[in-house]
C-alpha atoms as a PDB file:
ATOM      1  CA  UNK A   1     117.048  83.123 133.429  1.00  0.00           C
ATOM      2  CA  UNK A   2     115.198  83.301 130.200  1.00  0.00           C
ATOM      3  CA  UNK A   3     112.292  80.900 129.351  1.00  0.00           C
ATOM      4  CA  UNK A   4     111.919  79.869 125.335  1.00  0.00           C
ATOM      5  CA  UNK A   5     108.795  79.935 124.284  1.00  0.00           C
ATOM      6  CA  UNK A   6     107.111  78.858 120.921  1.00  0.00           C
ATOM      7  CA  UNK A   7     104.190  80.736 119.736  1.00  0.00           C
ATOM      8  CA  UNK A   8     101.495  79.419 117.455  1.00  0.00           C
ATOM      9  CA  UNK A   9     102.977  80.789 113.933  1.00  0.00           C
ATOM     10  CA  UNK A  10     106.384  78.828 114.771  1.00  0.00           C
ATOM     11  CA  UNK A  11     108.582  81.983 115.872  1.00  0.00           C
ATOM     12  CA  UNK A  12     110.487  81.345 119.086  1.00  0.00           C
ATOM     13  CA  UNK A  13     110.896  83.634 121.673  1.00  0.00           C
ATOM     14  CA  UNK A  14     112.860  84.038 125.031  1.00  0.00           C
ATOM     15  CA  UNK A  15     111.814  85.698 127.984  1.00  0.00           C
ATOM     16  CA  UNK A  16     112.832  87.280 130.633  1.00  0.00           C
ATOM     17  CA  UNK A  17     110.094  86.327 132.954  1.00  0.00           C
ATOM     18  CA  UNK A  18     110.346  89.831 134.780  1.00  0.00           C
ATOM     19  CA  UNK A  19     109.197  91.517 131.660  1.00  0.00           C
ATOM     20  CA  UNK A  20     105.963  89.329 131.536  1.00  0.00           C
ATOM     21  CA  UNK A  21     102.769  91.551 132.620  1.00  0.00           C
ATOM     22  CA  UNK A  22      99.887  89.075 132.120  1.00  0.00           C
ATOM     23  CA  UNK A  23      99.131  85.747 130.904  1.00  0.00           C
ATOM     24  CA  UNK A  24      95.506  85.365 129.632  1.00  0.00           C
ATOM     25  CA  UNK A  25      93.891  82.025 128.625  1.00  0.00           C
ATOM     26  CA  UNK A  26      91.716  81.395 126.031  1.00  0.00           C
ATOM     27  CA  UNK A  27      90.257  78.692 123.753  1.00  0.00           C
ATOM     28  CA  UNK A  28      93.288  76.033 124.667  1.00  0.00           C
ATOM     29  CA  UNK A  29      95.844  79.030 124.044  1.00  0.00           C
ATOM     30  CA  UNK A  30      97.335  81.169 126.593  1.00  0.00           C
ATOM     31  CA  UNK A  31      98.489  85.016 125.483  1.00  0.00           C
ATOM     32  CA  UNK A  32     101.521  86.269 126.974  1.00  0.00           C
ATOM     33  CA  UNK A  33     101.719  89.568 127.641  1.00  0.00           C
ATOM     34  CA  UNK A  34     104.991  91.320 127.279  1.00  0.00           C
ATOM     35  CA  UNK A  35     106.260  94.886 128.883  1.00  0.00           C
ATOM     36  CA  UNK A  36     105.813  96.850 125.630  1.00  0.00           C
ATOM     37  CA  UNK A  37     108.572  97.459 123.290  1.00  0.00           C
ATOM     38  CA  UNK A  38     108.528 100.057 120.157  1.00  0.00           C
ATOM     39  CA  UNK A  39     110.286  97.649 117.969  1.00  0.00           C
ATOM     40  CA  UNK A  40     108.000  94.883 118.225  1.00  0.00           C
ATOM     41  CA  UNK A  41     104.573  94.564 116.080  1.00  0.00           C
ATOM     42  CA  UNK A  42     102.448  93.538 119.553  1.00  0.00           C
ATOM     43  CA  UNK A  43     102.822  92.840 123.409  1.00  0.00           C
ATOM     44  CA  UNK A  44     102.318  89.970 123.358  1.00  0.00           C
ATOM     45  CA  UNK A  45     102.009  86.494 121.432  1.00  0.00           C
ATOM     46  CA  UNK A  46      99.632  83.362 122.377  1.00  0.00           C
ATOM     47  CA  UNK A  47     101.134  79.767 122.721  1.00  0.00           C
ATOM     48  CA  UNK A  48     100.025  76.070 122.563  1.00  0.00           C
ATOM     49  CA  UNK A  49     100.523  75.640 126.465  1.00  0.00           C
ATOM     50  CA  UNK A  50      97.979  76.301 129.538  1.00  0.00           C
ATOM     51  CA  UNK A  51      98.074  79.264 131.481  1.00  0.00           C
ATOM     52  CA  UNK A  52      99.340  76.542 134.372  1.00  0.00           C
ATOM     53  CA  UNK A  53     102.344  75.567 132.568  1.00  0.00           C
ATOM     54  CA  UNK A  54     103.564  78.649 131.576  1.00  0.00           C
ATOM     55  CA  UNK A  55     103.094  80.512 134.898  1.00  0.00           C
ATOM     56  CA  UNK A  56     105.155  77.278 136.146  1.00  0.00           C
ATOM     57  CA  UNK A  57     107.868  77.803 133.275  1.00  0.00           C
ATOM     58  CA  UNK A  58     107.628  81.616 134.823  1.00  0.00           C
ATOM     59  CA  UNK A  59     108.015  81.148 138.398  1.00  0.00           C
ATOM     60  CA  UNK A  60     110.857  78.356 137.984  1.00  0.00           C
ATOM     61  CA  UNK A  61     112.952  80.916 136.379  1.00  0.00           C
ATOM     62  CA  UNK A  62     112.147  84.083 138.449  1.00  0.00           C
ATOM     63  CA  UNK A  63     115.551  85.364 140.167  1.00  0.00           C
ATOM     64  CA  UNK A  64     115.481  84.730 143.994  1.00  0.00           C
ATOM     65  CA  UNK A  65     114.003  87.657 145.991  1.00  0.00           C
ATOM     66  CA  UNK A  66     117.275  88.602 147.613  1.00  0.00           C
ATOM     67  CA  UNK A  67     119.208  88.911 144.007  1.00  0.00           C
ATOM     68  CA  UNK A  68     116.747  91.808 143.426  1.00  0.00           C
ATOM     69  CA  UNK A  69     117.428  93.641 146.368  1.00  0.00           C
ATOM     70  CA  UNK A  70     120.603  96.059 146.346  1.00  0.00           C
ATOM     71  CA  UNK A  71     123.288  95.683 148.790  1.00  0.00           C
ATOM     72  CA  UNK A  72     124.021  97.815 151.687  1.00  0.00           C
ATOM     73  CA  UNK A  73     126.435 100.161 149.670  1.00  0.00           C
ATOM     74  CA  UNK A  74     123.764 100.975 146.978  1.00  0.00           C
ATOM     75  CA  UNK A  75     121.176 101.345 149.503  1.00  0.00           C
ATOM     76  CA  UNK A  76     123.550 103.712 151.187  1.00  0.00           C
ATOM     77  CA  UNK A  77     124.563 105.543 148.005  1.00  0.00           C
ATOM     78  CA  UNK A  78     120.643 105.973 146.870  1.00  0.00           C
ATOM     79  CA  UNK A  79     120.032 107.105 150.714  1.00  0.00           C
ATOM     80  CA  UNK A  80     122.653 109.880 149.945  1.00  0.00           C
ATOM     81  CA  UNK A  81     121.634 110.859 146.483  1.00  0.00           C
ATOM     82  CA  UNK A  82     118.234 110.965 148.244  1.00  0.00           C
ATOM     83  CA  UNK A  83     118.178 113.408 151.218  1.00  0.00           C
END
């Protein structure tokens, strides 16, 4: 699920919360930090919230464990491609 978030100039953005690499906090902002992408100016972008909150906004809409992990047929097929 993706999480919008505001950042301090007024742009929003939504995340996928599996991208996110880092959340720092500092001076009542917290910077969140982004996997990289060419096409964007910075990794990141800071926003009026606590660190708390957003790692809470983070977690809430992390996939469950067992929707990452691939079925038996994949696991087979990447077994095969494997050995």
């Amino acid at each position: 699920m993706l999480v919008k978030f505001t950042d301090v100039k007024d742009v929003n953005y939504w995340v996928n919360p599996l991208h996110v690499k880092m959340l720092r906090e500092k001076k009542g902002l917290t910077e969140i930090f982004i996997v990289y992408n060419p096409g964007w100016a910075a990794p990141s972008f800071k926003v009026k919230q606590s660190a708390e909150e957003v790692a809470a906004l983070l977690d809430a809409a992390m996939p469950d464990a067992g929707a990452l992990v691939p079925d038996d047929d994949q696991a087979a097929a990447k077994q095969a491609h494997a050995g």
